[in-house]
Structure formats: structure tokens, C-alpha cells
N, C-alpha and C. Protein backbone atom coordinates (compact mmCIF):
# COMPACT_ATOMS: atom_id res chain seq x y z
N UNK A 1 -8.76 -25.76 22.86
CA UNK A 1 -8.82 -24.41 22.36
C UNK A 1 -10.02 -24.30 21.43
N UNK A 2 -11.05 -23.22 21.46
CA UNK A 2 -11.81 -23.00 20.65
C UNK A 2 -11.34 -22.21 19.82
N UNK A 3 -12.28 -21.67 18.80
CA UNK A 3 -11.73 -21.51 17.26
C UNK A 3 -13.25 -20.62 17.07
N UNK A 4 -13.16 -19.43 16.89
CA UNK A 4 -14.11 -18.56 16.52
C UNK A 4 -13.79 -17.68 15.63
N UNK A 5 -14.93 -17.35 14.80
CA UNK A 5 -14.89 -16.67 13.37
C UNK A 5 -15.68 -15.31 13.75
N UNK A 6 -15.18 -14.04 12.74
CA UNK A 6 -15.37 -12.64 13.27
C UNK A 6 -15.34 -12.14 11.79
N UNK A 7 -15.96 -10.97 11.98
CA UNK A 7 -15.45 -9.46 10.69
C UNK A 7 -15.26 -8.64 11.50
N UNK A 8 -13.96 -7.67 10.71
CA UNK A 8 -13.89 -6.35 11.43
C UNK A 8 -13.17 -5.61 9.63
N UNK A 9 -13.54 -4.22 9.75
CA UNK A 9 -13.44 -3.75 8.11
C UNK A 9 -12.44 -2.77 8.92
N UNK A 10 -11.49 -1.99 8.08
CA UNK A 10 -10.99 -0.71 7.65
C UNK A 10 -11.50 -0.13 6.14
N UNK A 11 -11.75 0.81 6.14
CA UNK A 11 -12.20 1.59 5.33
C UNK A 11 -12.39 2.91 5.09
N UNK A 12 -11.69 3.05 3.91
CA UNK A 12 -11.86 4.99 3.35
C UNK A 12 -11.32 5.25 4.24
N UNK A 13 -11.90 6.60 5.16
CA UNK A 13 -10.94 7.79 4.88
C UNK A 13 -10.58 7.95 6.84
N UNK A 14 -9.86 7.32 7.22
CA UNK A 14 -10.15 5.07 7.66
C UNK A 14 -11.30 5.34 8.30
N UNK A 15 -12.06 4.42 8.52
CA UNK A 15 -13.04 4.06 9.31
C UNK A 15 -12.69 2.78 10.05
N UNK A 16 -13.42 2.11 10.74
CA UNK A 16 -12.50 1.09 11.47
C UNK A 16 -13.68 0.72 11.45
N UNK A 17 -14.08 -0.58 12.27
CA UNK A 17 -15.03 -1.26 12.76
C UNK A 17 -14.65 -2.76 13.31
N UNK A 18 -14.84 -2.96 14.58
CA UNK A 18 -14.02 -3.76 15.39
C UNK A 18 -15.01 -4.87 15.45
N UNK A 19 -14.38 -6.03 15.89
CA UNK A 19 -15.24 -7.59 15.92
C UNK A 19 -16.64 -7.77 16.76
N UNK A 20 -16.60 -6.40 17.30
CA UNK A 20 -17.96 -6.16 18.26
C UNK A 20 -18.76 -5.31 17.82
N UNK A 21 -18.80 -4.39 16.63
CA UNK A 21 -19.42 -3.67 15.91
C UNK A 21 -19.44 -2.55 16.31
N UNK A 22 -17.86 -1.97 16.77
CA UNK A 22 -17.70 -0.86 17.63
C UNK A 22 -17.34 -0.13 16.44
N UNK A 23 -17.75 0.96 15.60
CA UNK A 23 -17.65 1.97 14.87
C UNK A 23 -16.56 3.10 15.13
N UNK A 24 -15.37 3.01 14.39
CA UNK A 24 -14.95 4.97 14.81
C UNK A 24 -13.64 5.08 13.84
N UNK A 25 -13.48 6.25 13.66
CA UNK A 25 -12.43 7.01 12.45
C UNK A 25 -11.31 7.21 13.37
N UNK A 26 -10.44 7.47 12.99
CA UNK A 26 -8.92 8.23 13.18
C UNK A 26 -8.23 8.38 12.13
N UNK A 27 -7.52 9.62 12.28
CA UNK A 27 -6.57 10.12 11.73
C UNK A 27 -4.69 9.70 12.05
N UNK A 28 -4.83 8.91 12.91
CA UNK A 28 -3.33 8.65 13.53
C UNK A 28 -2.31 8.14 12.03
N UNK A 29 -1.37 8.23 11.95
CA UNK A 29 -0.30 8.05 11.09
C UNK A 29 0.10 6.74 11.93
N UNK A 30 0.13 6.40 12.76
CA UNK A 30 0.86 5.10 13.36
C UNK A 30 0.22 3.72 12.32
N UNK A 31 1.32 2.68 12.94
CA UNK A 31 0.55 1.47 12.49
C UNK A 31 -0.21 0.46 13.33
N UNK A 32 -1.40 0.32 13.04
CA UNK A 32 -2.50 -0.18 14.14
C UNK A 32 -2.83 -1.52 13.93
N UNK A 33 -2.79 -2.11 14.93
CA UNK A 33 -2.95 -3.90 15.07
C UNK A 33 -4.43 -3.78 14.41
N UNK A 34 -4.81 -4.80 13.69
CA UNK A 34 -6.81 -4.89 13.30
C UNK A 34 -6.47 -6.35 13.39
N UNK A 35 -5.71 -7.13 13.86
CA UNK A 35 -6.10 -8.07 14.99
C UNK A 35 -4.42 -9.17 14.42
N UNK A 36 -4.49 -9.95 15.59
CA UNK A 36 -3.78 -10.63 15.75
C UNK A 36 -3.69 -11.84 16.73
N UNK A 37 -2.72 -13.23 16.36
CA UNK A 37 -3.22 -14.21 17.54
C UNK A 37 -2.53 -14.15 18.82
N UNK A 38 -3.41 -14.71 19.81
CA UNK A 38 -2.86 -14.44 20.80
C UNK A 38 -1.86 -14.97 21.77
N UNK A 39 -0.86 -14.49 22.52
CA UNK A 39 0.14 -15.14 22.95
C UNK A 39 -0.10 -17.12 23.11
N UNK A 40 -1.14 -17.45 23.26
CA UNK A 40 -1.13 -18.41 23.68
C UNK A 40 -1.55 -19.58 22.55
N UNK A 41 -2.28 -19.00 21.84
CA UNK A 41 -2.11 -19.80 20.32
C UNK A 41 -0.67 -19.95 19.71
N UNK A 42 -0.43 -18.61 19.00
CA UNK A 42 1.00 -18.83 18.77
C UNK A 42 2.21 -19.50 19.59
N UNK A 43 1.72 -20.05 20.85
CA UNK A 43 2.88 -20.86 21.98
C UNK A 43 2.30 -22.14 21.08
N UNK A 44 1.05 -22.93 21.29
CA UNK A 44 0.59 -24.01 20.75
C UNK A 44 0.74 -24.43 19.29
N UNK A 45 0.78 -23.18 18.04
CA UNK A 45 0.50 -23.85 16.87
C UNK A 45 1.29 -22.12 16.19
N UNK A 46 2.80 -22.46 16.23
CA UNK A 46 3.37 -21.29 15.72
C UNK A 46 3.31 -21.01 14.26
N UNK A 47 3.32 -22.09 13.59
CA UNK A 47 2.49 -22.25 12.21
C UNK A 47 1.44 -21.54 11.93
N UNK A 48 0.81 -21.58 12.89
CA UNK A 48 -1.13 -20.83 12.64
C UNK A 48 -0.59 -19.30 12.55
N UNK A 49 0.34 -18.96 13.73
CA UNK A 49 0.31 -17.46 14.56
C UNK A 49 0.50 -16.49 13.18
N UNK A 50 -0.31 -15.65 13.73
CA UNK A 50 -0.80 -14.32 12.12
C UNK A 50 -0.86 -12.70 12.77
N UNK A 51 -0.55 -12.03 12.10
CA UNK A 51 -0.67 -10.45 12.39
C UNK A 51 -1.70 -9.63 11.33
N UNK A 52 -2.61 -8.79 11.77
CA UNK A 52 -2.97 -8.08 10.35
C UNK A 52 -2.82 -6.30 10.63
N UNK A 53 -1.86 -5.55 10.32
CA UNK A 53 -2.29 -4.28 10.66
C UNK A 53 -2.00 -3.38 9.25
N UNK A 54 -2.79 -2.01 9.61
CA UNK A 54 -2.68 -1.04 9.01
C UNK A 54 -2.08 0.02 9.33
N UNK A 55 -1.49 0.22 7.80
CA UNK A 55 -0.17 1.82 8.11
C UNK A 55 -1.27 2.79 7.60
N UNK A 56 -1.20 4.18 8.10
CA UNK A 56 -2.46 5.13 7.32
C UNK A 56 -1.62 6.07 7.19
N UNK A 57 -1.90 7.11 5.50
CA UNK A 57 -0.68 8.31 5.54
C UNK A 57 -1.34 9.40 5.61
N UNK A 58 -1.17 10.62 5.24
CA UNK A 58 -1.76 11.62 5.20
C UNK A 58 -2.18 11.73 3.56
N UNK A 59 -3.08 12.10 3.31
CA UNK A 59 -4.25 12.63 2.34
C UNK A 59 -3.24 13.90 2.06
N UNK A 60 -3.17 14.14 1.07
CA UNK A 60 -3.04 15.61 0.11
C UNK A 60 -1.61 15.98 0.92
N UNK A 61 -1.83 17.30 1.42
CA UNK A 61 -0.81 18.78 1.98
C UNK A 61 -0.06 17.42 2.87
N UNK A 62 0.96 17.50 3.43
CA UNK A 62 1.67 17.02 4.43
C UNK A 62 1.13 17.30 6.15
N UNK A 63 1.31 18.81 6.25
CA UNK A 63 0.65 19.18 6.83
C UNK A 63 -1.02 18.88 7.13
N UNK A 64 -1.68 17.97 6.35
CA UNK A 64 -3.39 18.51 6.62
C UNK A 64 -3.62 17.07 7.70
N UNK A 65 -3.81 17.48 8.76
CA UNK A 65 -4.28 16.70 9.96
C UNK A 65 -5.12 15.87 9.82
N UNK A 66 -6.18 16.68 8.84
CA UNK A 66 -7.43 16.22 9.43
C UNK A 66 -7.90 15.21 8.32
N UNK A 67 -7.16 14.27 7.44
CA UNK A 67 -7.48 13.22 6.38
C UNK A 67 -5.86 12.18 6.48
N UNK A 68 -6.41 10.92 6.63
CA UNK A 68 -5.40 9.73 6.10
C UNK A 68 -6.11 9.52 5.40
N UNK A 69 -5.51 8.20 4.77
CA UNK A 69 -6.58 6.86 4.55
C UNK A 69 -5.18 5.20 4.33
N UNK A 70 -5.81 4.48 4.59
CA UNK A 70 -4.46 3.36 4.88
C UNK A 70 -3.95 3.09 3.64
N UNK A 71 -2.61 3.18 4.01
CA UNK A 71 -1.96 2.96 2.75
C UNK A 71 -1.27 1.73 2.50
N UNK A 72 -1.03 0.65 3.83
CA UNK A 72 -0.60 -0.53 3.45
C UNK A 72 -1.48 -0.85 4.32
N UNK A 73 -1.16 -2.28 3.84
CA UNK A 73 -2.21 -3.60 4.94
C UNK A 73 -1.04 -4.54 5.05
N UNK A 74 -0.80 -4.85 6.07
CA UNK A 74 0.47 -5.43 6.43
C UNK A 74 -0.13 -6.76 7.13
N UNK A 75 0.34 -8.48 6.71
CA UNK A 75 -0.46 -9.40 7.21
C UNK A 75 1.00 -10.44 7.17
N UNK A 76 1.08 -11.62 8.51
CA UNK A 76 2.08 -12.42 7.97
C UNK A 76 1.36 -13.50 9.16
N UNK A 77 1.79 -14.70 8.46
CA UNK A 77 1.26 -15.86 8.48
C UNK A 77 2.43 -17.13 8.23
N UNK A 78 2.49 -17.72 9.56
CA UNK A 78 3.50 -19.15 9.16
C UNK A 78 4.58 -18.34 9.18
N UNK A 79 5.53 -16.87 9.49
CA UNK A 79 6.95 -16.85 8.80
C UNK A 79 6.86 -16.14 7.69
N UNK A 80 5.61 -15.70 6.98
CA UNK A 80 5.96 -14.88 5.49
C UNK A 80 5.07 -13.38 5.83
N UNK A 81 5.35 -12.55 5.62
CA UNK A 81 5.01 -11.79 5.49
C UNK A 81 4.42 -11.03 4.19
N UNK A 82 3.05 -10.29 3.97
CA UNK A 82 2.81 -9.99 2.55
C UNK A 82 2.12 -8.33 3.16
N UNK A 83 2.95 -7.39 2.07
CA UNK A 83 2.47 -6.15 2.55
C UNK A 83 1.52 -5.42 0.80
N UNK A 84 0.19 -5.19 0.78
CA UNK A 84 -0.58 -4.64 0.10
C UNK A 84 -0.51 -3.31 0.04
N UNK A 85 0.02 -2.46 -0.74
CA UNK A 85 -0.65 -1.25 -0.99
C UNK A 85 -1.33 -0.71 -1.72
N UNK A 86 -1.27 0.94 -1.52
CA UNK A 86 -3.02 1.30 -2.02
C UNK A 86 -3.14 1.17 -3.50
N UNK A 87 -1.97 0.68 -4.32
CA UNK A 87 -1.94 0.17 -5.68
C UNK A 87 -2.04 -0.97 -6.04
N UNK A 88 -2.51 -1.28 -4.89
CA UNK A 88 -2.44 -3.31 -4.89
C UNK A 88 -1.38 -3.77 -5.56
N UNK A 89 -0.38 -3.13 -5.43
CA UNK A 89 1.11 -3.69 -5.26
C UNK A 89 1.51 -4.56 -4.32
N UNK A 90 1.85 -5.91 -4.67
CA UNK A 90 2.14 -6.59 -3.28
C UNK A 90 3.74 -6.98 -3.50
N UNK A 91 3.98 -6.96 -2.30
CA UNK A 91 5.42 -7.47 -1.88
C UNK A 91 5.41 -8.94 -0.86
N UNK A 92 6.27 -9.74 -1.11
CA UNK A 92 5.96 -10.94 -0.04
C UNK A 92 7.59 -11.32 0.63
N UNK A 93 7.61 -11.94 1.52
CA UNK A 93 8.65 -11.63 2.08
C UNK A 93 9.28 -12.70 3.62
N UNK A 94 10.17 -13.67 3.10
CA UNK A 94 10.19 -15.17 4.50
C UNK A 94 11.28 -14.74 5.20
């Protein structure tokens, strides 16, 4: 198995930017994978296997469509889970 190293950012009002330097915004309220390992690592080395995604909420009015920005960063590693929010409040969690 090879072993390769990457950046990919979320940012503001989100912006995204993927491991290929693919650029683009959304507004979605869902929670979005920004990467994770893949079935076949986690079969080999369940220890290693990791998740990283982002929850994004709505900005201001309830109603206003057209602004999120992420409000947790949700990451777990080995069995623990650690969720960041936009107060850098962390919670951790086995």
C-alpha cells in the first residue's frame, strides 16, 4: 500500500478546495465528507481508519439561503471521535 500526502481547506463562508485544487462554495446545510480512508485501508489497519467532515449552518435569518459557514468539523481516528466548533469548543468521545 502506498501512503500519499495532500491539502484540501474549508473555509469562510464555506469555500471548499479539494486535493486536486478544484475550487467551489456551497451553501448545503448537510454534512459533507472532506475526506476519509478508504474501504480498503481501514480492512488492513483499522487503527489508522479516519473520517474528517463538515456540518455548515445557516448565517443570520433562518430562512436566508444564500450564507452558511461550517459550524463543526467532525474528525475520528482509532475509535475516538473529536467534534470542533465554531467556538473551538471541543468535545471528544470513544
Amino acid at each position: 500500500m502506498s501512503l500519499e500526502t495532500g491539502l484540501c481547506l474549508v473555509t469562510g463562508d464555506p469555500h471548499y478546495i479539494t486535493f486536486d485544487g478544484t475550487v467551489f462554495t456551497t451553501q448545503t446545510l448537510c454534512r459533507l465528507i472532506v475526506s476519509m480512508t478508504t474501504d480498503e485501508v481501514a480492512a488492513e489497519t483499522p487503527d489508522a481508519s479516519f473520517y474528517v467532515y463538515v456540518q455548515n449552518l445557516r448565517r443570520g435569518n433562518p430562512d436566508n439561503i444564500k450564507a452558511s459557514y461550517p459550524n463543526l468539523i467532525i474528525f475520528g481516528i482509532g475509535g475516538t471521535e473529536f467534534v470542533i466548533h465554531a467556538n473551538f469548543t471541543v468535545m471528544v468521545s470513544k
